[in-house]
C-alpha atoms as a PDB file:
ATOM      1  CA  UNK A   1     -12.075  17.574  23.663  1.00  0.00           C
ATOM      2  CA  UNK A   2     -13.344  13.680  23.816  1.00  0.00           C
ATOM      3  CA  UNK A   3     -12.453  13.585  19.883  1.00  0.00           C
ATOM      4  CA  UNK A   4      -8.755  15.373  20.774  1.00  0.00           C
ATOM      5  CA  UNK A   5      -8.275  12.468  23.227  1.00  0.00           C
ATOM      6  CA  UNK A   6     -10.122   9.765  21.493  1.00  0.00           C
ATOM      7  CA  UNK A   7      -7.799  10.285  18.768  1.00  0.00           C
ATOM      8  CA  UNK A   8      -4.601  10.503  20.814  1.00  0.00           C
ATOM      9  CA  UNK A   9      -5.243   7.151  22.315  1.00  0.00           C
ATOM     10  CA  UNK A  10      -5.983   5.673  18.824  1.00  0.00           C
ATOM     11  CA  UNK A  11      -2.909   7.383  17.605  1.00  0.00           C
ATOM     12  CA  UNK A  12      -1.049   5.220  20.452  1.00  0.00           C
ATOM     13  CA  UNK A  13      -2.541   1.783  19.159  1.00  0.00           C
ATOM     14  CA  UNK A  14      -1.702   2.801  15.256  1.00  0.00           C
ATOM     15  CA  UNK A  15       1.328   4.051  14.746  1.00  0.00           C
ATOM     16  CA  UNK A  16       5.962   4.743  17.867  1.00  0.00           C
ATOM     17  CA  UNK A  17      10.608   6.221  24.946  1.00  0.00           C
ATOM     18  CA  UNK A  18      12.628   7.150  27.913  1.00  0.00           C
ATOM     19  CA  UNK A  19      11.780   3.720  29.287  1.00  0.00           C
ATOM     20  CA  UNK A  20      14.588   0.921  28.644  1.00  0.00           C
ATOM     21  CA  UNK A  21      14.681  -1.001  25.704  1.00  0.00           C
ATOM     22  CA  UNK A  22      14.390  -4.594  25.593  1.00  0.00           C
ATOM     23  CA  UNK A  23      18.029  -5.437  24.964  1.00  0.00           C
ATOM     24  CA  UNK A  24      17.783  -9.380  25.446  1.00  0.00           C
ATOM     25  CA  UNK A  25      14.662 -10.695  24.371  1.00  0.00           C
ATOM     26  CA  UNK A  26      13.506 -10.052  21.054  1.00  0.00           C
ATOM     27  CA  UNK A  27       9.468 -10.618  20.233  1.00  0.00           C
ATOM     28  CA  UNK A  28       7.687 -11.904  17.618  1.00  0.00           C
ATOM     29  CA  UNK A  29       4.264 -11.954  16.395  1.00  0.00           C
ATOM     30  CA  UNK A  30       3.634 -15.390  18.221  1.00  0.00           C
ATOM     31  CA  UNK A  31       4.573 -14.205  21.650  1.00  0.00           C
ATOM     32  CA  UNK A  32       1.632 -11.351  21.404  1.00  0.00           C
ATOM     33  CA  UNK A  33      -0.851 -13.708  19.947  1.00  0.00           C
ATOM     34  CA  UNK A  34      -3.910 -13.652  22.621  1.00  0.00           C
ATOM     35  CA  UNK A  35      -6.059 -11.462  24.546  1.00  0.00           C
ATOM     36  CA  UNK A  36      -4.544  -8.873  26.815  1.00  0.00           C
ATOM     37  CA  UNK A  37      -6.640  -6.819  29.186  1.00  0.00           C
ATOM     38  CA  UNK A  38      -5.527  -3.029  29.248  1.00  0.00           C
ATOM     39  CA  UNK A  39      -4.374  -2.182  32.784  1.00  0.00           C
ATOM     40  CA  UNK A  40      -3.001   1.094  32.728  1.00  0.00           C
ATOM     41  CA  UNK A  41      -2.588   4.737  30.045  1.00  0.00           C
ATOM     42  CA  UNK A  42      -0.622   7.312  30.856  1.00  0.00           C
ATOM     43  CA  UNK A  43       1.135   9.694  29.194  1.00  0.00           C
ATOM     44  CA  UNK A  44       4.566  11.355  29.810  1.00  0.00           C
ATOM     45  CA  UNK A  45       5.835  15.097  28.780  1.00  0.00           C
ATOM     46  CA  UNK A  46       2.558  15.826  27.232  1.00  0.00           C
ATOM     47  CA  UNK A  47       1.953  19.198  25.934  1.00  0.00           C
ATOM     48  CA  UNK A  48      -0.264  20.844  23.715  1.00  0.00           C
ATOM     49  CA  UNK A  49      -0.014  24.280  21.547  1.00  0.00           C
ATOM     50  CA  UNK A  50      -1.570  26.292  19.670  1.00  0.00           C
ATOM     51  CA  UNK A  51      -4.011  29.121  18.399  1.00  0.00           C
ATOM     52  CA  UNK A  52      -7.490  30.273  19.453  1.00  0.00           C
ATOM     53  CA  UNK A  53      -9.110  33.165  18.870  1.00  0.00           C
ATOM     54  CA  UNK A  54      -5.992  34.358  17.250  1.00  0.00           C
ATOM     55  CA  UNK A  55      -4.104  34.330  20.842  1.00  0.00           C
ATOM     56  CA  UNK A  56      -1.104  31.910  21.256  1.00  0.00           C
ATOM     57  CA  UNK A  57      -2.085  29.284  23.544  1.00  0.00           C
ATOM     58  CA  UNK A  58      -0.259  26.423  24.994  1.00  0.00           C
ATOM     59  CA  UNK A  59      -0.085  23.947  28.384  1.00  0.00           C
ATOM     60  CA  UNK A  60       1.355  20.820  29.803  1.00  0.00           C
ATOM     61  CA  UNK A  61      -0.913  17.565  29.858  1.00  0.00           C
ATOM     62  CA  UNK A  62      -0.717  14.452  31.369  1.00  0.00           C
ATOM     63  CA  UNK A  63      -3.487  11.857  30.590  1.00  0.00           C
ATOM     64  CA  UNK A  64      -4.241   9.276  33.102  1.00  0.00           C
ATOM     65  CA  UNK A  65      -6.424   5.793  32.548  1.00  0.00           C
ATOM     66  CA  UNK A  66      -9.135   4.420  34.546  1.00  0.00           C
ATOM     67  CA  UNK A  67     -12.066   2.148  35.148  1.00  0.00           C
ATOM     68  CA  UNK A  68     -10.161  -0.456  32.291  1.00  0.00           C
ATOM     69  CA  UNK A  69     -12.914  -2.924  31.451  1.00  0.00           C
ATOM     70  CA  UNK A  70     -11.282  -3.245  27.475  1.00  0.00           C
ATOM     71  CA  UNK A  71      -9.524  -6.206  26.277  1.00  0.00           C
ATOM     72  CA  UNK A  72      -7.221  -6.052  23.477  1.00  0.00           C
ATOM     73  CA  UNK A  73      -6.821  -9.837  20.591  1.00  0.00           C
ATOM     74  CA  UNK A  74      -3.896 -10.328  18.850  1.00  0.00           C
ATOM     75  CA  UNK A  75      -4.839 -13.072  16.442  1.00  0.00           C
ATOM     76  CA  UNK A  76      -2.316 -14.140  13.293  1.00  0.00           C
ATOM     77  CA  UNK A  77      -4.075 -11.702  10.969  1.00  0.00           C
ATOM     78  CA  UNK A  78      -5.951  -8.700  13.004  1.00  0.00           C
ATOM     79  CA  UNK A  79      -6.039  -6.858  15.720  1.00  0.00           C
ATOM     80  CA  UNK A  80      -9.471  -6.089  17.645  1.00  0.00           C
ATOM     81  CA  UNK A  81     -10.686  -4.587  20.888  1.00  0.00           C
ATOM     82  CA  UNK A  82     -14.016  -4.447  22.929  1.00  0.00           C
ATOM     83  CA  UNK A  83     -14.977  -3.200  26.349  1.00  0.00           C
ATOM     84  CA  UNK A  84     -14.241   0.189  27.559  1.00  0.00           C
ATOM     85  CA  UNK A  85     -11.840   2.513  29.989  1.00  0.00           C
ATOM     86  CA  UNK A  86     -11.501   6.286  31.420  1.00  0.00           C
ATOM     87  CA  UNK A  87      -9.146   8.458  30.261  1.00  0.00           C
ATOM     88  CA  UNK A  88      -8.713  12.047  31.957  1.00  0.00           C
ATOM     89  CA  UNK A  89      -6.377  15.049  30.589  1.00  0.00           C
ATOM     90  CA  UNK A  90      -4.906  16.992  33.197  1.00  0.00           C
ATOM     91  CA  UNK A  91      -4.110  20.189  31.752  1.00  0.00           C
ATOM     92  CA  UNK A  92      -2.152  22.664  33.672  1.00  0.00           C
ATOM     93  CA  UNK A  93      -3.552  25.954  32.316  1.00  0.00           C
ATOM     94  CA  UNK A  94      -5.973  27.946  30.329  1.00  0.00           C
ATOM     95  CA  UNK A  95      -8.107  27.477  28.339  1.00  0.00           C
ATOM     96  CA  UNK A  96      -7.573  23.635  27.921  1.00  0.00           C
ATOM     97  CA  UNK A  97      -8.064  22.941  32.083  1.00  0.00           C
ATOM     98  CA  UNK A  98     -11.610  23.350  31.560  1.00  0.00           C
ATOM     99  CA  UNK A  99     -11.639  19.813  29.811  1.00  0.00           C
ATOM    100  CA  UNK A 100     -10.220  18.199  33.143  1.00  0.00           C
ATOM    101  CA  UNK A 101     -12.853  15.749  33.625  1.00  0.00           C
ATOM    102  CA  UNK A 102     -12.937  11.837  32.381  1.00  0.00           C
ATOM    103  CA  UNK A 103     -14.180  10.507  29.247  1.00  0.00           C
ATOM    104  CA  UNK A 104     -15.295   7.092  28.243  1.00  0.00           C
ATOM    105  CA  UNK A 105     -13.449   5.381  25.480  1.00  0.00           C
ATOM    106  CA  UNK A 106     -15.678   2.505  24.437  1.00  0.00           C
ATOM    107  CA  UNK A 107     -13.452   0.721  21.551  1.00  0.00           C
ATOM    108  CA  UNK A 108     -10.304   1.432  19.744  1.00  0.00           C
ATOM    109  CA  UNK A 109     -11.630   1.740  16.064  1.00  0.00           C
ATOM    110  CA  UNK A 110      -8.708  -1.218  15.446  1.00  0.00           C
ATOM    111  CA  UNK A 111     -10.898  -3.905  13.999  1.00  0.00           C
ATOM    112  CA  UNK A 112      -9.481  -6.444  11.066  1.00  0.00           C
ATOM    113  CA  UNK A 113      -6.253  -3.860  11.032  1.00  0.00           C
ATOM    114  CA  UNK A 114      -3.283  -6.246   9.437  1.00  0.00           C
ATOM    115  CA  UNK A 115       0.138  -6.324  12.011  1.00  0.00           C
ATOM    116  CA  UNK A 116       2.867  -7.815  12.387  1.00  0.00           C
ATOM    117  CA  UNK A 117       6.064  -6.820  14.655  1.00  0.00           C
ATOM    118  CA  UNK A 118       9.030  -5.385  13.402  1.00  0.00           C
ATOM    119  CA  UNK A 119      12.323  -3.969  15.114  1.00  0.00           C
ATOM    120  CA  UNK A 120      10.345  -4.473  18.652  1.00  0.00           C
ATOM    121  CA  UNK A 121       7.467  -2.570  17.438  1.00  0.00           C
ATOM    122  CA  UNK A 122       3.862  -3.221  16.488  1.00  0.00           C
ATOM    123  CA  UNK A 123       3.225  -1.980  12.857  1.00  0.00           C
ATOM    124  CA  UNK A 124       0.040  -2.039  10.932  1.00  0.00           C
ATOM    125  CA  UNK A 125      -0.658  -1.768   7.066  1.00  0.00           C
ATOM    126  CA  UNK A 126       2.434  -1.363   4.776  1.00  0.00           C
ATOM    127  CA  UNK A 127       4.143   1.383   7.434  1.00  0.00           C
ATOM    128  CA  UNK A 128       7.298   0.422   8.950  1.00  0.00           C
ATOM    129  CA  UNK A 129       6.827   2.853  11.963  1.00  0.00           C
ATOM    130  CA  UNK A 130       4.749   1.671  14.812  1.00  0.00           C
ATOM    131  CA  UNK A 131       4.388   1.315  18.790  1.00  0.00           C
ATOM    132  CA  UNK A 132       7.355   0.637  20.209  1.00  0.00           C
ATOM    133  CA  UNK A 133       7.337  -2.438  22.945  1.00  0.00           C
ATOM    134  CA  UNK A 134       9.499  -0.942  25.847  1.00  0.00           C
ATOM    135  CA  UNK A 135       8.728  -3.939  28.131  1.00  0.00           C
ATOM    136  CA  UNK A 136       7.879  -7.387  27.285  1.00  0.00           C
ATOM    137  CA  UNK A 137       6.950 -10.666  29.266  1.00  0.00           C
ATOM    138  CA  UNK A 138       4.756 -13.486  28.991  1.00  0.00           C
ATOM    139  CA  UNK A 139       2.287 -11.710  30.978  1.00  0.00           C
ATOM    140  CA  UNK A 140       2.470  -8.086  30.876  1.00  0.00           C
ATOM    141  CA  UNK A 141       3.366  -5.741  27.800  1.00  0.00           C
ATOM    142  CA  UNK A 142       4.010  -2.015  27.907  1.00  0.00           C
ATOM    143  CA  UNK A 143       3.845   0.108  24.561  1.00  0.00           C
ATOM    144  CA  UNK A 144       5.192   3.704  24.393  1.00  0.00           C
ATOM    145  CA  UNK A 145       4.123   5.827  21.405  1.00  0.00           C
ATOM    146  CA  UNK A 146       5.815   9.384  20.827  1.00  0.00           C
ATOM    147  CA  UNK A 147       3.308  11.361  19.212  1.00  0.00           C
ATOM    148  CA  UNK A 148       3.802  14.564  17.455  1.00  0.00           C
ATOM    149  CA  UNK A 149       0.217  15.509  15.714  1.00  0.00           C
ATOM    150  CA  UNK A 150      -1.683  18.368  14.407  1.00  0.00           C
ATOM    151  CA  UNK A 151      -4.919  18.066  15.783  1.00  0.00           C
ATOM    152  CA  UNK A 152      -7.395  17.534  12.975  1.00  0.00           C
ATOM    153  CA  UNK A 153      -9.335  20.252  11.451  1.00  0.00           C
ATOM    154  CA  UNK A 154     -13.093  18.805  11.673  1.00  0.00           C
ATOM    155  CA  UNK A 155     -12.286  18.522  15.692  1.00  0.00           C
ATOM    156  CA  UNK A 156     -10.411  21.498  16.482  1.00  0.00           C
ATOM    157  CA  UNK A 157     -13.997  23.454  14.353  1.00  0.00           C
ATOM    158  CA  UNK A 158     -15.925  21.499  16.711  1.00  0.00           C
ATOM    159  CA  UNK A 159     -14.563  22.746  19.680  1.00  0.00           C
ATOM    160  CA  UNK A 160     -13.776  26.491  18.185  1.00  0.00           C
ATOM    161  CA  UNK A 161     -10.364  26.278  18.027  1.00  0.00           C
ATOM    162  CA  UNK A 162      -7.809  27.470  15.354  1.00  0.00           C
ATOM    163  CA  UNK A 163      -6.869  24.824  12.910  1.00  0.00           C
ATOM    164  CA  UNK A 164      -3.044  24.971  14.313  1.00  0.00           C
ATOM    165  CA  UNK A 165      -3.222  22.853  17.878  1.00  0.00           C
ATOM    166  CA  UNK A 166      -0.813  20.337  17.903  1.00  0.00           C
ATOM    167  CA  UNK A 167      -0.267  17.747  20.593  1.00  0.00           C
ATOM    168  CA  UNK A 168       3.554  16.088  21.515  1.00  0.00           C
ATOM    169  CA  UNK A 169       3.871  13.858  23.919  1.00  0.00           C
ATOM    170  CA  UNK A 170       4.524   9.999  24.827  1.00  0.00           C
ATOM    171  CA  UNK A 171       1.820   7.450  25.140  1.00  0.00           C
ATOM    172  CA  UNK A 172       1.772   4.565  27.276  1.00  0.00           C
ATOM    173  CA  UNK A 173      -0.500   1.490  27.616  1.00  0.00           C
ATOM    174  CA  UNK A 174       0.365  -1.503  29.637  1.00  0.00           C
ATOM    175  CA  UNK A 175      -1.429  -4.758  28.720  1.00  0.00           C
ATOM    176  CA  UNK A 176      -1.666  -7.578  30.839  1.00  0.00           C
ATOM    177  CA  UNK A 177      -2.816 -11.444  30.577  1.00  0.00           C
END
């Protein structure tokens, strides 16, 4: 389950939100450029689906953050990360509730990643989708992600699931100065 919501997060800080848009204020790379300290994750209409044991499966999850010691640099070329924070699912029913409990995340694995922002979002690599920004100031910046995955095969073998559990949901990570 810690690889299922290690790589939702990451999915949040790679690649797209019912909060308002920024209408006025359009970003660029320069305004992000810095270190931000994450402050809050959450995550909104989570759900996850599925297969095991040849049984249909499925629940609602929310994920909440914790215990944020990570900082997150912007700098003109990459994007990095160090320190840690708690993440903990909070699935509504079986068999998924028995992974209520918190898990460390020590490091998004977003080291010397090329970025740049685009259409209010953070994009990496050649890909023109990203993280939306759904809030923007010189202080405080709050990314929503809509994620729509399969969850991959080596984890879903690890934890003795079918290789058909798919997660939808929004991400959201506030970072602040």
């Amino acid at each position: 389950m810690k690889k299922i919501l290690i790589l939702l997060t990451i999915g949040l800080i790679l690649t797209s939100c019912k909060k308002d848009e920024l209408t006025e204020t359009q970003i660029t790379k320069k305004d992000l450029l810095g270190t931000w300290n994450v402050s809050k994750i959450s995550s909104e209409n989570g759900s996850i689906s599925g297969t095991m044991a040849g049984f249909p499966v499925s629940s609602k999850v929310n994920i909440t953050g914790s215990d944020y010691k990570m900082k997150v640099t912007f700098n003109k070329e990459q994007i990095s990360s160090e320190g840690s924070f708690k993440i903990t699912p909070e699935f509504e029913k079986p068999p998924f509730n028995i992974y209520n409990t918190p898990h460390t995340i020590k490091q998004f694995p977003v080291l010397n990643v090329n970025w740049d922002v685009k259409n209010k979002k953070i994009v990496t690599g050649e890909s023109e989708t990203g993280i939306k920004v759904v809030e923007f100031s010189s202080n405080k910046i709050v990314l929503s992600n809509e994620i729509s995955k399969m969850i991959p095969e080596d984890v879903t073998n690890l934890l003795k699931m079918s290789k058909e559990i798919k997660f939808e949901g929004e991400l959201l990570i506030e970072l602040t100065k």
